[in-house]
Protein backbone atom coordinates (compact mmCIF):
# COMPACT_ATOMS: atom_id res chain seq x y z
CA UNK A 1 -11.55 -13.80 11.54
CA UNK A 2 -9.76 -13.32 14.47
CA UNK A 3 -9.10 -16.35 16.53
CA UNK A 4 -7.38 -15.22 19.74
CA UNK A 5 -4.53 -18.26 19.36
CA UNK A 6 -1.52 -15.84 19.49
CA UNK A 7 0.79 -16.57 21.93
CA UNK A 8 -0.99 -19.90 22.60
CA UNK A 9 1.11 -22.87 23.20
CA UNK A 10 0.11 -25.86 21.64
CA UNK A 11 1.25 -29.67 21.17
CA UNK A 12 0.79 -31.65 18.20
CA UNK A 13 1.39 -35.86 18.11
CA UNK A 14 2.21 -37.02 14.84
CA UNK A 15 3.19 -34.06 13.36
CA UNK A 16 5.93 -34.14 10.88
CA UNK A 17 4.19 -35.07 7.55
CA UNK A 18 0.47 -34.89 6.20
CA UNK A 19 -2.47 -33.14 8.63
CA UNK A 20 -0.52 -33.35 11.86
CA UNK A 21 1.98 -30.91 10.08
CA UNK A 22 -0.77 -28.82 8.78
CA UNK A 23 -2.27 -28.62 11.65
CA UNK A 24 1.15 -27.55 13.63
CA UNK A 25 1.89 -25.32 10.27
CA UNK A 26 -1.55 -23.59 10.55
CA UNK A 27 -1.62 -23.43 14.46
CA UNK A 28 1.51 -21.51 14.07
CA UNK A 29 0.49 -19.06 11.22
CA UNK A 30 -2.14 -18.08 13.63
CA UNK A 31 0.58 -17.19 16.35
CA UNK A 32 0.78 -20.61 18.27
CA UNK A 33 4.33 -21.76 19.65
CA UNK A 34 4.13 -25.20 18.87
CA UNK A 35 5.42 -28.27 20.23
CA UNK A 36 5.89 -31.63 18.23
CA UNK A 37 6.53 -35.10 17.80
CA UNK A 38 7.41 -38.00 15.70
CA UNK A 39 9.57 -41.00 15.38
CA UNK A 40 12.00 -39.79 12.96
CA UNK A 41 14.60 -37.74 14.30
CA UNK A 42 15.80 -36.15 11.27
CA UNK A 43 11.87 -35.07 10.06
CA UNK A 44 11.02 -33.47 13.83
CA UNK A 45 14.30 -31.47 13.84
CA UNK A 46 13.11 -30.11 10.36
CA UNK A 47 9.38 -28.96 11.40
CA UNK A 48 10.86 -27.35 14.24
CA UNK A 49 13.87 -25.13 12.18
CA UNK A 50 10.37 -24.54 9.63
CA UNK A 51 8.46 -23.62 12.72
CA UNK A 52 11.21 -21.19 14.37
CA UNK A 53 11.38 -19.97 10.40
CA UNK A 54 8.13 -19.10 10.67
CA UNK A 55 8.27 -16.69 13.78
CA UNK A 56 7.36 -18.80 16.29
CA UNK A 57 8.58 -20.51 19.47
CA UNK A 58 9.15 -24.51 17.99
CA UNK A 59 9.48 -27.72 20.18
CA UNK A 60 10.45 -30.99 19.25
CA UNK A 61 11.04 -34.19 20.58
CA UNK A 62 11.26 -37.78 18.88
CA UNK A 63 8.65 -40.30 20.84
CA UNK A 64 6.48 -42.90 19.94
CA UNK A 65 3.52 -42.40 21.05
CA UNK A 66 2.67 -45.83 21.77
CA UNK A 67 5.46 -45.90 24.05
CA UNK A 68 3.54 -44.19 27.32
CA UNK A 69 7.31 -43.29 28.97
CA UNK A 70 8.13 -41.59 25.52
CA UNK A 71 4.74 -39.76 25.42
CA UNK A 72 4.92 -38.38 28.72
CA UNK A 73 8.47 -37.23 28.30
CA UNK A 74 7.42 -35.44 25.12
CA UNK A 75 4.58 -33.87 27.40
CA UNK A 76 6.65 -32.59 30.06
CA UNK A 77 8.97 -31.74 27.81
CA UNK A 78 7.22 -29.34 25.65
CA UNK A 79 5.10 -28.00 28.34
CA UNK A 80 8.71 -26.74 30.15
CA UNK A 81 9.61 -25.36 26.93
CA UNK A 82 6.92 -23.97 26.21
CA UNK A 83 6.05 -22.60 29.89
CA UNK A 84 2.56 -24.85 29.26
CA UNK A 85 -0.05 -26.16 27.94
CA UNK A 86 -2.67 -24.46 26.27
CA UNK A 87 -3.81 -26.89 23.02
CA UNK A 88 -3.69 -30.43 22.94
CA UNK A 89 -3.80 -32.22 19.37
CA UNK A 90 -3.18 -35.78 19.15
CA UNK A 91 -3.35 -36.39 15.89
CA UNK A 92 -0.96 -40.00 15.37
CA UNK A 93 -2.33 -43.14 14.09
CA UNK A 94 -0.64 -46.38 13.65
CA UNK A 95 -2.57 -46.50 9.41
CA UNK A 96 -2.70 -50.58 10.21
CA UNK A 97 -4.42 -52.13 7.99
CA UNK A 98 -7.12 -55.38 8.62
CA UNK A 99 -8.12 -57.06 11.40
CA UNK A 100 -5.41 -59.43 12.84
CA UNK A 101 -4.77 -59.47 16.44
CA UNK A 102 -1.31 -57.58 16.07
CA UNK A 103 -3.80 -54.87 13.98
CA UNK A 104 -5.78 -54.42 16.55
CA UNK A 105 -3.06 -53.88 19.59
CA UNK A 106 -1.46 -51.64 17.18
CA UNK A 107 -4.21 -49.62 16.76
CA UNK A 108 -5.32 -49.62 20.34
CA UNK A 109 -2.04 -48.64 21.63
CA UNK A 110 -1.07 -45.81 19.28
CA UNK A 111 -5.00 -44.46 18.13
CA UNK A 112 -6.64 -44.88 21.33
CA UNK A 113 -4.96 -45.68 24.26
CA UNK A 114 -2.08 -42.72 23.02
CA UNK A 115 -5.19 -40.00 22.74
CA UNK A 116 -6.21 -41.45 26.14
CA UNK A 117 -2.75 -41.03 27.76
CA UNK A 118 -1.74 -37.80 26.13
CA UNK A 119 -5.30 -36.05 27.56
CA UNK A 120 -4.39 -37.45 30.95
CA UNK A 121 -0.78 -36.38 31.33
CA UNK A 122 -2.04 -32.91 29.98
CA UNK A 123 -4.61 -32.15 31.71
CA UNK A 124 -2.81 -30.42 34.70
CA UNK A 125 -1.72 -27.86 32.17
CA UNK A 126 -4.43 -27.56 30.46
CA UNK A 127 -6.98 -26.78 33.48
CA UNK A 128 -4.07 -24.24 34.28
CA UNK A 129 -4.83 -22.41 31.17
CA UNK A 130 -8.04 -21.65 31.60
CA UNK A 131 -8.92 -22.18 28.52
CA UNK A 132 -7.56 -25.68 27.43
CA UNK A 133 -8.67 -27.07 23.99
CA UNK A 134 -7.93 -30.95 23.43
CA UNK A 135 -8.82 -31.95 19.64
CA UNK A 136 -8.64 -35.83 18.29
CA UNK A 137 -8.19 -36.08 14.59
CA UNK A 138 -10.83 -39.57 14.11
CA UNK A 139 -11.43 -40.49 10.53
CA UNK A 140 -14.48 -41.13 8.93
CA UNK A 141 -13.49 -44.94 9.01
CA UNK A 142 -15.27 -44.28 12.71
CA UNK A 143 -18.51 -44.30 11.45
CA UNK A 144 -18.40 -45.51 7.76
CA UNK A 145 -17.53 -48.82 6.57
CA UNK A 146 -15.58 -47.93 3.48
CA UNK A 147 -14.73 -51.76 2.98
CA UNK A 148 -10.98 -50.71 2.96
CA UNK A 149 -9.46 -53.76 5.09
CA UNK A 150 -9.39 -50.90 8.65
CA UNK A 151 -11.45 -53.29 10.37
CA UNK A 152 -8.90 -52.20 13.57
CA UNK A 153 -8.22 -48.57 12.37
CA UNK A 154 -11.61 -47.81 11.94
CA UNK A 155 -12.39 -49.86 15.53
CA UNK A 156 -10.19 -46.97 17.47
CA UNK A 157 -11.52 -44.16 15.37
CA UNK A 158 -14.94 -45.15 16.44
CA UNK A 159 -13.83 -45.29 20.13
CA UNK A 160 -12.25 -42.14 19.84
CA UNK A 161 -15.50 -40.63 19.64
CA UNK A 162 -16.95 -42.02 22.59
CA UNK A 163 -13.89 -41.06 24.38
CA UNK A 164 -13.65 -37.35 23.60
CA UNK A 165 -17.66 -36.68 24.16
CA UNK A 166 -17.20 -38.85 27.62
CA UNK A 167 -13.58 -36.65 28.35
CA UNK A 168 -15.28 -33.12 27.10
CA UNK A 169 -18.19 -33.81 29.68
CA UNK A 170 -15.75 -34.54 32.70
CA UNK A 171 -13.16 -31.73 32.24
CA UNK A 172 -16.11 -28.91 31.10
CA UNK A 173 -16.63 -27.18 34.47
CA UNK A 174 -12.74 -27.20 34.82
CA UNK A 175 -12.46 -24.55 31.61
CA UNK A 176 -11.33 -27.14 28.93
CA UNK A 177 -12.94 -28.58 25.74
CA UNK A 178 -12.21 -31.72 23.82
CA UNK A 179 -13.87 -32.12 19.99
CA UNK A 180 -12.69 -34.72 17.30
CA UNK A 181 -12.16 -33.73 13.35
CA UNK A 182 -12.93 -36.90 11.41
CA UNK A 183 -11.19 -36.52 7.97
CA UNK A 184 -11.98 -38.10 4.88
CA UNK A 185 -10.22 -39.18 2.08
CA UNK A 186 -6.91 -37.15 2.34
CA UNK A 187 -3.93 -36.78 -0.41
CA UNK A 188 -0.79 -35.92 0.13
CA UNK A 189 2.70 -36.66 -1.23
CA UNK A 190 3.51 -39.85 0.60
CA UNK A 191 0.69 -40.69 2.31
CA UNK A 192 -1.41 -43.48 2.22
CA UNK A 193 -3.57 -42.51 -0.94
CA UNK A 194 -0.46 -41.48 -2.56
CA UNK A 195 0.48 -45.00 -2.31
CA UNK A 196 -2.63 -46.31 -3.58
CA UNK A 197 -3.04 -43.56 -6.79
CA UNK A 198 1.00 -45.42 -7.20
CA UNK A 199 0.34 -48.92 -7.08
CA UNK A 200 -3.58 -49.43 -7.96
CA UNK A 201 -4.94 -46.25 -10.22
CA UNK A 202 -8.14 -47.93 -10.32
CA UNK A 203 -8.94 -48.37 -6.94
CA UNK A 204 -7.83 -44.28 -6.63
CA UNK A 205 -10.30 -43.07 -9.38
CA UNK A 206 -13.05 -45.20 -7.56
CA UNK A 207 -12.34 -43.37 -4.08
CA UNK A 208 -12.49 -40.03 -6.22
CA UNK A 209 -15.59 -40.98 -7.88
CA UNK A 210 -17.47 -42.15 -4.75
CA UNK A 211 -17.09 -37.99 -3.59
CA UNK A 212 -19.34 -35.61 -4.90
CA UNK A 213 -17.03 -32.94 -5.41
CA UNK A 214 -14.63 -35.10 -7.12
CA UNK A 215 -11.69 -34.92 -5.33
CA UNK A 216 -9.65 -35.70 -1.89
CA UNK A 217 -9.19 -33.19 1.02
CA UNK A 218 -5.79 -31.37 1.55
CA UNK A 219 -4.28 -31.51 4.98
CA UNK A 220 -4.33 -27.76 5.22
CA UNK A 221 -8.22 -28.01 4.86
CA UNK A 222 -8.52 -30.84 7.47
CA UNK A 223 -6.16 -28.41 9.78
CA UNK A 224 -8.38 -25.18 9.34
CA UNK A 225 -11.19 -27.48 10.76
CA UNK A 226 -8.81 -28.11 13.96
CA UNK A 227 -7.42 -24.90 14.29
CA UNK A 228 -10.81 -23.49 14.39
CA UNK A 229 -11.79 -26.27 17.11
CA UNK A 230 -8.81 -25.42 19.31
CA UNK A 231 -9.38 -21.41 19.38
CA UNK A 232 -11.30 -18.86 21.83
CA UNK A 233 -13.87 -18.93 18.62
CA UNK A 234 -14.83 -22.08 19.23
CA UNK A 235 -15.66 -21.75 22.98
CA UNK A 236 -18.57 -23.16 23.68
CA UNK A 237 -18.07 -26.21 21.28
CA UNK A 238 -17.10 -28.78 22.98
CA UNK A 239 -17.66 -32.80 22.56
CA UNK A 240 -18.78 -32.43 19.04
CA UNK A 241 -17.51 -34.94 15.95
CA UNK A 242 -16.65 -32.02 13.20
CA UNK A 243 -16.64 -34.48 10.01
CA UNK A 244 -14.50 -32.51 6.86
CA UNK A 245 -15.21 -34.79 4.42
CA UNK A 246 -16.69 -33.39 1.03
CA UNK A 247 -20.01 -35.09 1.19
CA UNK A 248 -17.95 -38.49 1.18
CA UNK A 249 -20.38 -40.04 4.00
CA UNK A 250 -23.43 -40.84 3.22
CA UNK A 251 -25.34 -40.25 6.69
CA UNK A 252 -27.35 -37.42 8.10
CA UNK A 253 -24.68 -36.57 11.49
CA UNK A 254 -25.96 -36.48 14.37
């Protein structure tokens, strides 16, 4: 299937490691130039050699996204690089885990309140377009309580939702869409179930079990569900909560 993204230009938060690389990796196999960021130095230099590798125009600047200065810089940045701003994919999540008061501003300011101020310092661009796509990766944790200890993660997630419905609503008539992917359990070398098959097997082989199929998503499969979301195929989609999970949840979606 065609899906019209060549040429595109398209910024990814987060996107060194796990889905947000997939999702940068798979925006560019489809033609995207793609701009990135992180906070290590060394990894966003790397994605953006692969990405030039790989035929297209790369970006990359390091930025926490928490940091609203930082973020905006990494905007601009990549939009002048770029010469825009066609996709939008913020994608970074603090991963804290339970529900301490330092959790919860840690979620808040990199989940939310970064997905919040990334949409608003790129939606100049994006109306420019004429065909701006905005896509929030959520989490199942948004809707689910897995009993994990992401009392704040899964807090943000769940806002997220509201948020992009409530954005996709307000920026429709202005030629730009907004959808969330909400992932479930996702392996990758390094990441956090990595860490868990590493240091408690038996809590791993429960998470398998509890999916049908068996197994964990890859990133790449979580990215085809946000590549899809961000291209002219997916036009009139817009403020939906895509969940790529395997059958993990247990609810009918609505």
């Amino acid at each position: 299937m065609e899906l019209g993204l060549k040429g595109k230009r398209a910024l990814v938060t987060g996107a060194t490691k796990g889905i947000g690389r997939a999702i940068a990796f798979g925006l560019a196999a489809e033609g995207c130039n793609v701009a990135v960021c992180a906070r290590d130095a060394a990894a966003v230099r790397a994605a953006v050699a692969a990405l030039k590798e790989a035929g297209v125009e790369g970006f990359g600047m390091t930025a926490n996204v928490g940091n609203r200065p930082e973020l905006e810089a990494f905007i601009t940045g990549a939009a002048a690089a770029l010469g825009g701003i066609d996709i939008l994919v913020c994608n970074a999540s603090a991963l804290v885990d339970g529900a301490g008061e330092q959790a919860f501003r840690d979620a808040f300011e990199v989940d939310l309140l970064h997905t919040r101020n990334a949409c608003e310092a790129a939606l100049p661009w994006l109306e420019r377009s004429g065909a701006g796509a905005i896509v929030s990766i959520s989490s199942i944790s948004g809707s689910e309580d897995y009993g994990f200890g992401y009392a704040a993660y899964g807090t943000m997630k769940a806002a997220l939702l509201f948020y992009i419905k409530s954005l996709a609503r307000h920026v429709a008539a202005k030629g730009i869409r907004a959808n969330v992917v909400s992932p479930g359990t996702t392996f990758f070398e390094g990441g956090v179930w990595d860490q868990v098959k590493q240091e408690n097997p038996d809590s791993f082989a429960r998470a398998l079990a509890d999916n049908p199929m068996g197994r964990m998503a890859r990133p790449e499969e979580i990215a085809d569900a946000a590549v899809f979301l961000a291209s002219a195929r997916a036009s009139f989609i817009s403020g939906v909560n895509l969940v790529v999970d395997g059958t993990l949840t247990i609810r009918v979606q609505n």
